[in-house]
N, C-alpha and C. Protein backbone atom coordinates (compact mmCIF):
# COMPACT_ATOMS: atom_id res chain seq x y z
N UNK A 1 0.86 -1.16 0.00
CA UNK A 1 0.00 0.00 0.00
C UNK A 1 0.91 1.23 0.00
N UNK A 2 0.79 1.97 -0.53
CA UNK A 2 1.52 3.06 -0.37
C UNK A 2 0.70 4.30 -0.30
N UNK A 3 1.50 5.36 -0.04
CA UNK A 3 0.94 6.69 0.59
C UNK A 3 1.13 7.92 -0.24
N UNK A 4 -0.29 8.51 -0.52
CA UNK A 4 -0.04 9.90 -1.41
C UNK A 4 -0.07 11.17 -0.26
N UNK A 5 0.98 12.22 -0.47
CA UNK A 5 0.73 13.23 0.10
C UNK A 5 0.09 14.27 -1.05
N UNK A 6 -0.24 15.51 -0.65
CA UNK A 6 -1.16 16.26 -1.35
C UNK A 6 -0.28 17.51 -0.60
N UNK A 7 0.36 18.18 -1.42
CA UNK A 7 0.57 19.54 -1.00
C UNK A 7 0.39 20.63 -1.32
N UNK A 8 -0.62 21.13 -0.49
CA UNK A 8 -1.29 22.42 -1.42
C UNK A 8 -0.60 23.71 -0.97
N UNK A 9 -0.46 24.66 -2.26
CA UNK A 9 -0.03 26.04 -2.09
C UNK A 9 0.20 26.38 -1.05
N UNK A 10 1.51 27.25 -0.52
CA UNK A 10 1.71 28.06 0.61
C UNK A 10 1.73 27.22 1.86
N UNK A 11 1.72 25.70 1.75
CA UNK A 11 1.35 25.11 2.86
C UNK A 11 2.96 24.65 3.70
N UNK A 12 3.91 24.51 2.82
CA UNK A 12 5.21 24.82 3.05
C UNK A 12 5.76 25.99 2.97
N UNK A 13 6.99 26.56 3.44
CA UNK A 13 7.51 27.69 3.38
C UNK A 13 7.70 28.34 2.24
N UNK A 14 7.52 29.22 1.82
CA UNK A 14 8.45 29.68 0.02
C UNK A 14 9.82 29.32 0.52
N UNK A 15 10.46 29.29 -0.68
CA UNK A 15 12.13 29.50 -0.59
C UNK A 15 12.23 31.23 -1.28
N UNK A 16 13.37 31.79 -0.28
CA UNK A 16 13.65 32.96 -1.28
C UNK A 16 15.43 32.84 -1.24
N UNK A 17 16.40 32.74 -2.24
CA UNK A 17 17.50 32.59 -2.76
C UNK A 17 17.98 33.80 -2.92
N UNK A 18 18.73 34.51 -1.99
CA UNK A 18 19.66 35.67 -2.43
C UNK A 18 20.72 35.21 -2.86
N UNK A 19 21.38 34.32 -2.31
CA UNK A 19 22.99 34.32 -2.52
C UNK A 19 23.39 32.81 -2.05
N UNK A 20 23.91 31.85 -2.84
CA UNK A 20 24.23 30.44 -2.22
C UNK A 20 25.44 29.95 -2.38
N UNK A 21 26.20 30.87 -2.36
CA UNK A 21 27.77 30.31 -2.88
C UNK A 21 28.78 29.63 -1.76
N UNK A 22 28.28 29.34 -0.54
CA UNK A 22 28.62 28.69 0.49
C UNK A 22 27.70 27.78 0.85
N UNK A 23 26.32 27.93 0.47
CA UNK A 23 25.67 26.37 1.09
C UNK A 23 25.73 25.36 0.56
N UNK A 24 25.39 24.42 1.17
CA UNK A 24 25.42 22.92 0.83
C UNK A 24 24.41 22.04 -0.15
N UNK A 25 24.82 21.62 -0.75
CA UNK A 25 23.56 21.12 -1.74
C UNK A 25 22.25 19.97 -1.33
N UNK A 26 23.28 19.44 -0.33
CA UNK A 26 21.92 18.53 0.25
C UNK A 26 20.83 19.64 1.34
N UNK A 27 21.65 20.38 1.69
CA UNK A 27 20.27 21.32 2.68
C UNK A 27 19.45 21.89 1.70
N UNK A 28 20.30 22.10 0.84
CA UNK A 28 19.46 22.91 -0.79
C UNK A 28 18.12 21.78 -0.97
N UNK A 29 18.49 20.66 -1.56
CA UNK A 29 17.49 19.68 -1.53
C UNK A 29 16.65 19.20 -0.78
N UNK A 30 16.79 19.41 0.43
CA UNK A 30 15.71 19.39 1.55
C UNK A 30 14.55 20.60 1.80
N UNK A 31 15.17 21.25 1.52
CA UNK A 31 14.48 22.86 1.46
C UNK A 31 13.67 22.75 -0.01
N UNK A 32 13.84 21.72 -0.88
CA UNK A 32 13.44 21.78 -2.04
C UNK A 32 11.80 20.40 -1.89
N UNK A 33 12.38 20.16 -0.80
CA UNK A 33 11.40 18.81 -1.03
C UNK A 33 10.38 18.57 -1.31
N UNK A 34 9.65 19.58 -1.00
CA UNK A 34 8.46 19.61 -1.02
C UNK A 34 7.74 20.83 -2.11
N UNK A 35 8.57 20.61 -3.22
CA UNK A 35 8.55 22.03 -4.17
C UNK A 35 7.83 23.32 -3.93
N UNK A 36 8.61 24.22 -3.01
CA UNK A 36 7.96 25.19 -2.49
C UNK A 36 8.02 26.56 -3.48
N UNK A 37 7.18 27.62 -3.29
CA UNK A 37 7.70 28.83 -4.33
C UNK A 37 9.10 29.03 -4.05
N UNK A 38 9.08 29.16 -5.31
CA UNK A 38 11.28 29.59 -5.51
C UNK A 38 10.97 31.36 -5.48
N UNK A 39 11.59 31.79 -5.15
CA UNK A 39 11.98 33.36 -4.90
C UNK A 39 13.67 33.67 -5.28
N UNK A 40 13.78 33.95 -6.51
CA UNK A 40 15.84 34.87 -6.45
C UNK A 40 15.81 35.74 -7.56
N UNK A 41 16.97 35.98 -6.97
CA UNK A 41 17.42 37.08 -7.83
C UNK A 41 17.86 37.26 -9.03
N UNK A 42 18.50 37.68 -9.96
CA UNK A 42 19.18 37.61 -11.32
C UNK A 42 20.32 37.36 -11.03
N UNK A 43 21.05 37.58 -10.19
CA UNK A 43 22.32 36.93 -10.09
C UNK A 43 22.32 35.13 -9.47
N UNK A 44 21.27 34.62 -9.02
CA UNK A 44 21.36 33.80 -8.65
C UNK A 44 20.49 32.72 -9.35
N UNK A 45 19.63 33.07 -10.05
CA UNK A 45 19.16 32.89 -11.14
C UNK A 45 19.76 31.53 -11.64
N UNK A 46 20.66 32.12 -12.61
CA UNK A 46 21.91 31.44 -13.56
C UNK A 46 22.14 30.27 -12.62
N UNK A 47 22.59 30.28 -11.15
CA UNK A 47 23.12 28.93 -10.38
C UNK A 47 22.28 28.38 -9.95
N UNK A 48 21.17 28.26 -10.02
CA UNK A 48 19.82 27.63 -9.61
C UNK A 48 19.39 27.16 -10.95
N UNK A 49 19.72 27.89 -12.25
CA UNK A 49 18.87 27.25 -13.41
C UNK A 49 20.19 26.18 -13.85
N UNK A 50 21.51 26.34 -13.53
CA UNK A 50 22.37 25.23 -13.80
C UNK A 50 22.06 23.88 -12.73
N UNK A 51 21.51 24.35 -11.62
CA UNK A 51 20.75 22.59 -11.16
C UNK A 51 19.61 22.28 -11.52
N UNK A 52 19.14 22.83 -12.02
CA UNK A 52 17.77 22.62 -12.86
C UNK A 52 16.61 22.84 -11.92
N UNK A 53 16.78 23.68 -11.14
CA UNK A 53 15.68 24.11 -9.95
C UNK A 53 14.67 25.25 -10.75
N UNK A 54 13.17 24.36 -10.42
CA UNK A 54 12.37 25.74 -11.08
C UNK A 54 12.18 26.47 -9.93
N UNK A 55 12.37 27.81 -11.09
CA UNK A 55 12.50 29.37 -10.45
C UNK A 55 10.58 29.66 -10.70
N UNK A 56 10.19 30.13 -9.71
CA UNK A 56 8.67 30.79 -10.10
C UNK A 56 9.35 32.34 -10.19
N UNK A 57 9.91 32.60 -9.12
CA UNK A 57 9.78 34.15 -9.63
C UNK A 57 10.76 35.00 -9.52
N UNK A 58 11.21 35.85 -10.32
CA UNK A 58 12.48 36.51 -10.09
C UNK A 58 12.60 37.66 -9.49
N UNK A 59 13.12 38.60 -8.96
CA UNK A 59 13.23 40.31 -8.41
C UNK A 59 14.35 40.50 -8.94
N UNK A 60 13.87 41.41 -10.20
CA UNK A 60 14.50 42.04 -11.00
C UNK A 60 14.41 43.80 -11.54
N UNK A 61 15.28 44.49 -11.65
CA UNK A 61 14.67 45.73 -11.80
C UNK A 61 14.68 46.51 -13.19
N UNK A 62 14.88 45.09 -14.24
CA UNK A 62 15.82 45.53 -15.55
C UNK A 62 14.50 44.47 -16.46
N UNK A 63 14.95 44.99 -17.52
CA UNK A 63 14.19 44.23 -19.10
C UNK A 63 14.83 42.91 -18.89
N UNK A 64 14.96 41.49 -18.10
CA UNK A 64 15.93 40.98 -18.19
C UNK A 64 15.73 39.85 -19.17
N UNK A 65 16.46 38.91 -20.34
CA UNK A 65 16.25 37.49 -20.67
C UNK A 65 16.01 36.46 -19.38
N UNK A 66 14.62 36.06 -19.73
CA UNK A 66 14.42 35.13 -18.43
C UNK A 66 15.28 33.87 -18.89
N UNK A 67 15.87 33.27 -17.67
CA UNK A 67 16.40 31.55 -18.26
C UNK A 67 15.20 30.63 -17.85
N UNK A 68 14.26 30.78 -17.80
CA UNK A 68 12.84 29.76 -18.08
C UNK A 68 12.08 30.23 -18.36
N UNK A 69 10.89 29.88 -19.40
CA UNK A 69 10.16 30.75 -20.04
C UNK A 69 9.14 31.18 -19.29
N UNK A 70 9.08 30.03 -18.25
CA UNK A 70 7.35 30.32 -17.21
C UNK A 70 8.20 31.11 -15.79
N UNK A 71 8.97 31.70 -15.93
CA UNK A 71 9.48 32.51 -14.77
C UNK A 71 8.99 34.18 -14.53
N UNK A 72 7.90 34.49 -13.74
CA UNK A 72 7.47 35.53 -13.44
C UNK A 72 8.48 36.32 -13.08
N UNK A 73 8.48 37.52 -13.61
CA UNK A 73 9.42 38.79 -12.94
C UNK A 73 8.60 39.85 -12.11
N UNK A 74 9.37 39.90 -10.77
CA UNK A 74 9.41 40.97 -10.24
C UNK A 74 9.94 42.27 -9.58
N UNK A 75 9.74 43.53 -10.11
CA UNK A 75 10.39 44.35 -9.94
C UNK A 75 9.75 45.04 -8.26
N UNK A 76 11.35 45.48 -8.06
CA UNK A 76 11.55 45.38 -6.49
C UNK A 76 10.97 47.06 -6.17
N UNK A 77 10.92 47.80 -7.22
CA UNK A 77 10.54 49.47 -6.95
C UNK A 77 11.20 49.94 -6.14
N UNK A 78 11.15 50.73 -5.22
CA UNK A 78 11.77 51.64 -4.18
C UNK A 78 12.45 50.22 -3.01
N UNK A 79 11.59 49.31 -3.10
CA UNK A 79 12.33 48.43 -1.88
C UNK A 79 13.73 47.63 -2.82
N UNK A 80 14.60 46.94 -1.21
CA UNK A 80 15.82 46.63 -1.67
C UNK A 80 15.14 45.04 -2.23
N UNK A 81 16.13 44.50 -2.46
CA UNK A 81 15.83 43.03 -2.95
C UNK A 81 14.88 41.96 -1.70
N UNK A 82 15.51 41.83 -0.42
CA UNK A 82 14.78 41.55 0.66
C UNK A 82 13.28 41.56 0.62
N UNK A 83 13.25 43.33 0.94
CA UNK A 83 12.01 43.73 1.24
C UNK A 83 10.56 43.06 0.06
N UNK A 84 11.46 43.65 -1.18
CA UNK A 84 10.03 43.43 -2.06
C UNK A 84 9.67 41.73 -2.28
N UNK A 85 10.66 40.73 -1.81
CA UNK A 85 10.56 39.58 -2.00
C UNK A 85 9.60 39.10 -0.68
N UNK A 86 9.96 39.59 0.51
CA UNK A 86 8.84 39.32 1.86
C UNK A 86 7.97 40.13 1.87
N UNK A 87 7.71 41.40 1.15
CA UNK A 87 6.28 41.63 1.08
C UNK A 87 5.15 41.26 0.24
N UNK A 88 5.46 40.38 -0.94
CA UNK A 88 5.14 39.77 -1.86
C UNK A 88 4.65 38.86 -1.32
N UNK A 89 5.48 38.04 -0.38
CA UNK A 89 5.13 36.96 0.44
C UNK A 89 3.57 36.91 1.25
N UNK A 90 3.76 38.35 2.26
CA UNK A 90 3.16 38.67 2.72
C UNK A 90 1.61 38.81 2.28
N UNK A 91 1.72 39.59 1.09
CA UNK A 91 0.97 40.14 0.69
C UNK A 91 -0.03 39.24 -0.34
N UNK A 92 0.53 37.75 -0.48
CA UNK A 92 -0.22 36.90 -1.12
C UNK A 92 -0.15 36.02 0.48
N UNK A 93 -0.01 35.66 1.20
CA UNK A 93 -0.21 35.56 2.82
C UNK A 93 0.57 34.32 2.87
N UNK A 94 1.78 33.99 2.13
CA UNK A 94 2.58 33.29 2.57
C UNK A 94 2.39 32.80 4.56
N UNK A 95 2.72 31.73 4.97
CA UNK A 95 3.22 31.64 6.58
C UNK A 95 3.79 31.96 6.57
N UNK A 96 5.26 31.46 5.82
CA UNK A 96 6.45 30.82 6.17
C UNK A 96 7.28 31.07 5.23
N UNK A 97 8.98 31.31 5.13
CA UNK A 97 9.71 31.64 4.04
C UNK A 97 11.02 31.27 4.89
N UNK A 98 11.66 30.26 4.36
CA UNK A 98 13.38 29.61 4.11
C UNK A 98 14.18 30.90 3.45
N UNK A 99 14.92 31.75 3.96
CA UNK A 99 15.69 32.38 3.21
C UNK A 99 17.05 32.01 3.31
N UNK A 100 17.54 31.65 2.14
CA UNK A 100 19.46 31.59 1.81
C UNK A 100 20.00 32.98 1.52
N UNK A 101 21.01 33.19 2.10
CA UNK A 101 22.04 34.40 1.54
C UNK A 101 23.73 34.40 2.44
N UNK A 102 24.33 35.02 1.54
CA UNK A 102 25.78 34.77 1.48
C UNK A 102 26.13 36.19 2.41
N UNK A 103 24.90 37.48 2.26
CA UNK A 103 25.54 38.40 3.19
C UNK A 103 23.96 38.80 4.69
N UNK A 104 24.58 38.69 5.66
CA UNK A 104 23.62 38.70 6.17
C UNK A 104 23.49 40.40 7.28
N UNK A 105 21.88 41.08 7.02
CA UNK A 105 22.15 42.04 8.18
C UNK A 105 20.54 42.29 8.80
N UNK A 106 20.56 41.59 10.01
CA UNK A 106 19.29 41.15 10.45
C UNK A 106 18.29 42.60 10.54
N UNK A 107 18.82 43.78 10.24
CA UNK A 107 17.44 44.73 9.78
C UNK A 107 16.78 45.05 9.15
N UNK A 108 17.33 43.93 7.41
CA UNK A 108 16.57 43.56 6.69
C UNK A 108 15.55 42.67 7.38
N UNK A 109 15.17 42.30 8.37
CA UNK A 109 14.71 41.07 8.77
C UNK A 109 13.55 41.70 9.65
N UNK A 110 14.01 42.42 10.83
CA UNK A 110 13.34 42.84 11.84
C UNK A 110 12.07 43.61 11.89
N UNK A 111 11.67 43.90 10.79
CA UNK A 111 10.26 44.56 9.93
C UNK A 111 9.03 42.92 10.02
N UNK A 112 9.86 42.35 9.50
CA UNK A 112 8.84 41.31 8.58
C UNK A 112 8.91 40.13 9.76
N UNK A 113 9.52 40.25 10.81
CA UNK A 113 9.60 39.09 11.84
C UNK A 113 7.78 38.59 12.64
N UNK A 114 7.55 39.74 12.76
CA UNK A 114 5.95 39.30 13.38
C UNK A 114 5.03 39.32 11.97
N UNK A 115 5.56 39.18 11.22
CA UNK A 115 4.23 39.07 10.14
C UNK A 115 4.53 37.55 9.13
N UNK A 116 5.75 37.22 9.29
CA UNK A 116 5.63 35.69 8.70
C UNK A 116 7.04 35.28 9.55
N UNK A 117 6.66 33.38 9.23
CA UNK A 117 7.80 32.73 9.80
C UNK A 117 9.63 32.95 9.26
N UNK A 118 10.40 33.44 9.56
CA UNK A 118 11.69 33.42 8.96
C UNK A 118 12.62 32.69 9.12
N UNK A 119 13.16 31.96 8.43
CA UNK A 119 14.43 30.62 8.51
C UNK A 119 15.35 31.29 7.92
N UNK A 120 16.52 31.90 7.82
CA UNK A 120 17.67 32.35 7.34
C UNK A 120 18.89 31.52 7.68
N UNK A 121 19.17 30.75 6.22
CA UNK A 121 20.22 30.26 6.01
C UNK A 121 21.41 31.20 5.65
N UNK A 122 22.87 31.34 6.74
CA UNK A 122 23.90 31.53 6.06
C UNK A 122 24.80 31.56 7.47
N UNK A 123 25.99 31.05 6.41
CA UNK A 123 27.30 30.61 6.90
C UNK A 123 27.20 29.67 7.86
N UNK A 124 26.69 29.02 7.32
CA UNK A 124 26.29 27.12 8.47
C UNK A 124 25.73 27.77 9.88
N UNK A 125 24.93 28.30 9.15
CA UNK A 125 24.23 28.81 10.82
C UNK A 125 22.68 29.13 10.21
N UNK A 126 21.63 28.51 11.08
CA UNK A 126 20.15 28.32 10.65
C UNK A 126 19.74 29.31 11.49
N UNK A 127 19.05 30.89 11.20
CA UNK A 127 18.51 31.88 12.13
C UNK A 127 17.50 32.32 11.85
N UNK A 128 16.71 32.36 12.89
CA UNK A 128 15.69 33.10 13.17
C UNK A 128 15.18 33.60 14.75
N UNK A 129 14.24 34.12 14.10
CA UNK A 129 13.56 35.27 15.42
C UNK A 129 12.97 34.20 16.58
N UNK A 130 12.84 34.50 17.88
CA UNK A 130 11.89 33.96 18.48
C UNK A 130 11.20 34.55 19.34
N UNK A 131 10.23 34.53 20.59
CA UNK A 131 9.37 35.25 21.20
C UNK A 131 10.04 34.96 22.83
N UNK A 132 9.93 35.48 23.55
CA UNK A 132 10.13 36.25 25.25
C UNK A 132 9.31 33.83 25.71
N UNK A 133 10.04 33.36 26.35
CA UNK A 133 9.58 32.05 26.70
C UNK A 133 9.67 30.99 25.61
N UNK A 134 10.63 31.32 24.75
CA UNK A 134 10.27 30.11 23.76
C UNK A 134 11.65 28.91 24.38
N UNK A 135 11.36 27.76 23.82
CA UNK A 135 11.74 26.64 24.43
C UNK A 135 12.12 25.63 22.74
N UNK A 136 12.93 24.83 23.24
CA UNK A 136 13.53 23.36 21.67
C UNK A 136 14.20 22.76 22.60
N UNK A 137 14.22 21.87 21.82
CA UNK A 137 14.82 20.57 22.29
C UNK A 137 15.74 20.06 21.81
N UNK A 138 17.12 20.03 22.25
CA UNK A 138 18.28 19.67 21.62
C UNK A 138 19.08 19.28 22.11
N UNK A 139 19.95 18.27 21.48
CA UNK A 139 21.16 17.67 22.59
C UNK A 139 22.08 18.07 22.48
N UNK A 140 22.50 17.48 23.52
CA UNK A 140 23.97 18.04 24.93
C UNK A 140 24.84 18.81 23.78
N UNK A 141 25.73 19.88 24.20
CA UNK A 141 26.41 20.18 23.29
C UNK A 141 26.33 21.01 22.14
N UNK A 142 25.28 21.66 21.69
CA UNK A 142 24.74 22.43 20.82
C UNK A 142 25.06 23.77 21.35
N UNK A 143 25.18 24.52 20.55
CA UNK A 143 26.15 25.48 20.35
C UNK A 143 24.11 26.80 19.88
N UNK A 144 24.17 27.50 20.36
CA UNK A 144 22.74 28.28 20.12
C UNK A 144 23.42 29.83 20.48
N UNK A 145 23.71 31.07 19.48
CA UNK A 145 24.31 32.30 19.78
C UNK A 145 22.53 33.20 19.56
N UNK A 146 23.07 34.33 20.47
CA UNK A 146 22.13 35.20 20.70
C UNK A 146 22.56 36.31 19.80
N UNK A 147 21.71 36.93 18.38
CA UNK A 147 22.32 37.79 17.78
C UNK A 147 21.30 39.32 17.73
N UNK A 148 20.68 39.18 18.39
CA UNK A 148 19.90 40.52 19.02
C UNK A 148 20.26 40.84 20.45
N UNK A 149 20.66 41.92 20.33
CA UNK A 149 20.35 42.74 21.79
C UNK A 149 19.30 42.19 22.56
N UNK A 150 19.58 41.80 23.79
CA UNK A 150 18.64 41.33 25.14
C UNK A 150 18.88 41.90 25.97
N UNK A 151 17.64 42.33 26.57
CA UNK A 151 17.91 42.84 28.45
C UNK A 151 16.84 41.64 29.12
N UNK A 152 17.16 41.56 30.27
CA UNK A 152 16.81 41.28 31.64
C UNK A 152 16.61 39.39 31.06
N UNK A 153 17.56 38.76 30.40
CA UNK A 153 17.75 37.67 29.78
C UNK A 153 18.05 36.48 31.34
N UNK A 154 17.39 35.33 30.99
CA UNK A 154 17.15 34.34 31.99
C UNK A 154 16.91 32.71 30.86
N UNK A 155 17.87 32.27 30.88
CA UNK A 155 17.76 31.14 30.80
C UNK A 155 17.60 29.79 31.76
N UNK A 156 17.76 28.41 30.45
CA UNK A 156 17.26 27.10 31.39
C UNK A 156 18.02 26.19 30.32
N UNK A 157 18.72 25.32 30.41
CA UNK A 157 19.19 24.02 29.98
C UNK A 157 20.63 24.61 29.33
N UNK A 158 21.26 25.94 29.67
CA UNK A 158 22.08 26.44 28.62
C UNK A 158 23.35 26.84 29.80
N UNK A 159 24.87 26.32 29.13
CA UNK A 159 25.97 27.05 29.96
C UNK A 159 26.43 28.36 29.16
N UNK A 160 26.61 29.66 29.57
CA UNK A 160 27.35 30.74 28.73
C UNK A 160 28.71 30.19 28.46
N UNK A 161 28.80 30.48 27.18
CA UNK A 161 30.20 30.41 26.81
C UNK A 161 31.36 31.22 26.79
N UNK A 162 30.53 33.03 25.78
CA UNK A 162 30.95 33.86 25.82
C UNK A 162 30.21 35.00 25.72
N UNK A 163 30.43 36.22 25.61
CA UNK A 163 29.32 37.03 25.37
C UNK A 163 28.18 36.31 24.02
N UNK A 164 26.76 36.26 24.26
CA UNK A 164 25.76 35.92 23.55
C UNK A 164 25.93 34.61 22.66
N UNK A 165 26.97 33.66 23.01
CA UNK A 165 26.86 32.51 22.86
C UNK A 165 26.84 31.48 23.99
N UNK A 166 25.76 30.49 23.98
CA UNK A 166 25.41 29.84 24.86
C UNK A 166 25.72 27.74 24.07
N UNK A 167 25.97 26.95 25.24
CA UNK A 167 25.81 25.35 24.89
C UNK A 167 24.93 24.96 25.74
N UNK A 168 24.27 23.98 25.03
CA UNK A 168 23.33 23.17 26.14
C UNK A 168 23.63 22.41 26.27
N UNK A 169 23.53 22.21 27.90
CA UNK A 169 24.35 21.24 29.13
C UNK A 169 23.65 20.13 28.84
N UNK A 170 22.42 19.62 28.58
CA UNK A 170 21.71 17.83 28.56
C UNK A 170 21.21 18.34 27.26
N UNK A 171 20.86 16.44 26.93
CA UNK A 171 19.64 16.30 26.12
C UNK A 171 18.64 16.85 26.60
N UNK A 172 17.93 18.02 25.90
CA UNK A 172 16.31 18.10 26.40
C UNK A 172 16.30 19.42 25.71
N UNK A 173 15.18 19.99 26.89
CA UNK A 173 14.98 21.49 26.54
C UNK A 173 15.32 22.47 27.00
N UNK A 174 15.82 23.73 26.10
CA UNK A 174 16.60 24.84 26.54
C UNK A 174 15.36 25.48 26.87
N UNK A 175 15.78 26.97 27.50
CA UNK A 175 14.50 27.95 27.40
C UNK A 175 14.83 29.24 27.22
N UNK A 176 14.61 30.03 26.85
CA UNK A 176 14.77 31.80 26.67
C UNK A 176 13.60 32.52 27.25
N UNK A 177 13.85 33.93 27.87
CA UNK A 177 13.30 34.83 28.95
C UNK A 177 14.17 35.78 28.64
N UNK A 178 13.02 36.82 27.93
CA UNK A 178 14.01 38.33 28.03
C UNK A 178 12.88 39.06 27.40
N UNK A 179 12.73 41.03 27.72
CA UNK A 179 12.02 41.91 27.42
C UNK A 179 11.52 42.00 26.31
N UNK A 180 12.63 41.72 25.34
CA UNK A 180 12.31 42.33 23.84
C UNK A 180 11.20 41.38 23.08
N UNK A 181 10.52 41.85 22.31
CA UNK A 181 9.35 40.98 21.67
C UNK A 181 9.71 40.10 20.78
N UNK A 182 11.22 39.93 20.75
CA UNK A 182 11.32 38.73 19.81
C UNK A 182 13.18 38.74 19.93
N UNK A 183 14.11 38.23 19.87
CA UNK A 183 15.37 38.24 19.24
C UNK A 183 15.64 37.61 18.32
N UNK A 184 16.76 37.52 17.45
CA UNK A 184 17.45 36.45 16.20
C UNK A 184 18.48 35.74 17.03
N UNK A 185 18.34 33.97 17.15
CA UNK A 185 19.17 32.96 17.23
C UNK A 185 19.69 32.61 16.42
N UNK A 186 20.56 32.16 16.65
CA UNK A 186 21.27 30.91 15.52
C UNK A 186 21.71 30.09 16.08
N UNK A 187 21.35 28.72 15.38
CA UNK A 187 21.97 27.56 15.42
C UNK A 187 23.00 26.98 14.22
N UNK A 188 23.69 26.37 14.78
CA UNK A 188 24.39 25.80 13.63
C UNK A 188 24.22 24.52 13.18
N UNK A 189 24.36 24.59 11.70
CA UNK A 189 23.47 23.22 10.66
C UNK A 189 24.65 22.34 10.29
């Protein structure tokens, strides 16, 4: 007997592709699994259409030759490349969006954090935002850095290492406690 899944629109994350010239191709393919909207750029374009990954849509601000014929263009207007790609998201009500990029500066980010889910892939480090009590489960040894400013910060399952990098002491669950309505973690992949 075997098993059909059914995956309908938006029900996985989009992918959006700035920049992949350091990631790994099997995380690439996992992120692919479930053929989610593709989101990149014109420069990245070209290295995504040499693995044969369909592109749905591009952010582009030029007349450009598409490299697939069914590849929607979109022009980014006054916003930077980021922005017009997560408000797009948004604005067709995406959840959820996997972002890859090679340069990272989390205030592109900090706008769009309470309005959809964010996964930011780069430099072997998996980041995103989380909320004042959030909690995971991970074993001994995991390495979890704090890359937002925190005050009145209180943890649980975690030894400091150094300033805003923390390891967790057992298998189980860590926890976070602090003012701000959300910070950016990272873990490493």
């Amino acid at each position: 007997m075997s098993s059909h899944h059914v995956v309908r629109e938006k029900q996985e994350p989009a992918l959006l592709v700035l920049g992949m010239d350091s990631f790994d191709d099997e995380m690439l393919g996992q992120l692919l699994e479930w053929s989610p909207t593709v989101i990149t750029t014109q420069q990245t374009a070209e290295k995504l259409n040499t693995y044969g990954i369909k592109i749905d849509w591009m952010i582009t601000s030029g007349d450009d030759d598409e490299l697939q014929s069914d590849i929607k263009l979109m022009s980014p207007g006054d916003d930077n490349l980021t922005d017009a790609a997560l408000k797009y998201l948004i604005g067709y009500e995406y959840p959820a969006v996997n972002i890859i990029t090679d340069k990272l500066n989390l205030k592109d980010y900090e706008h769009f954090a309470n309005q959809i889910d964010l996964v930011i892939f780069h430099n072997q480090h998996k980041i995103y935002p989380v909320n004042p009590g959030f909690s995971k489960w991970k074993p001994a040894g995991e390495i979890i850095e704090l890359l937002s400013p925190v005050s009145n910060l209180h943890y649980a399952g975690l030894e400091q290492l150094k300033d805003h990098q923390y390891k967790t002491t057992h298998d189980g669950f860590f926890s976070l406690h602090f003012d701000e309505p959300f910070v950016f973690i990272a873990e490493e992949i």
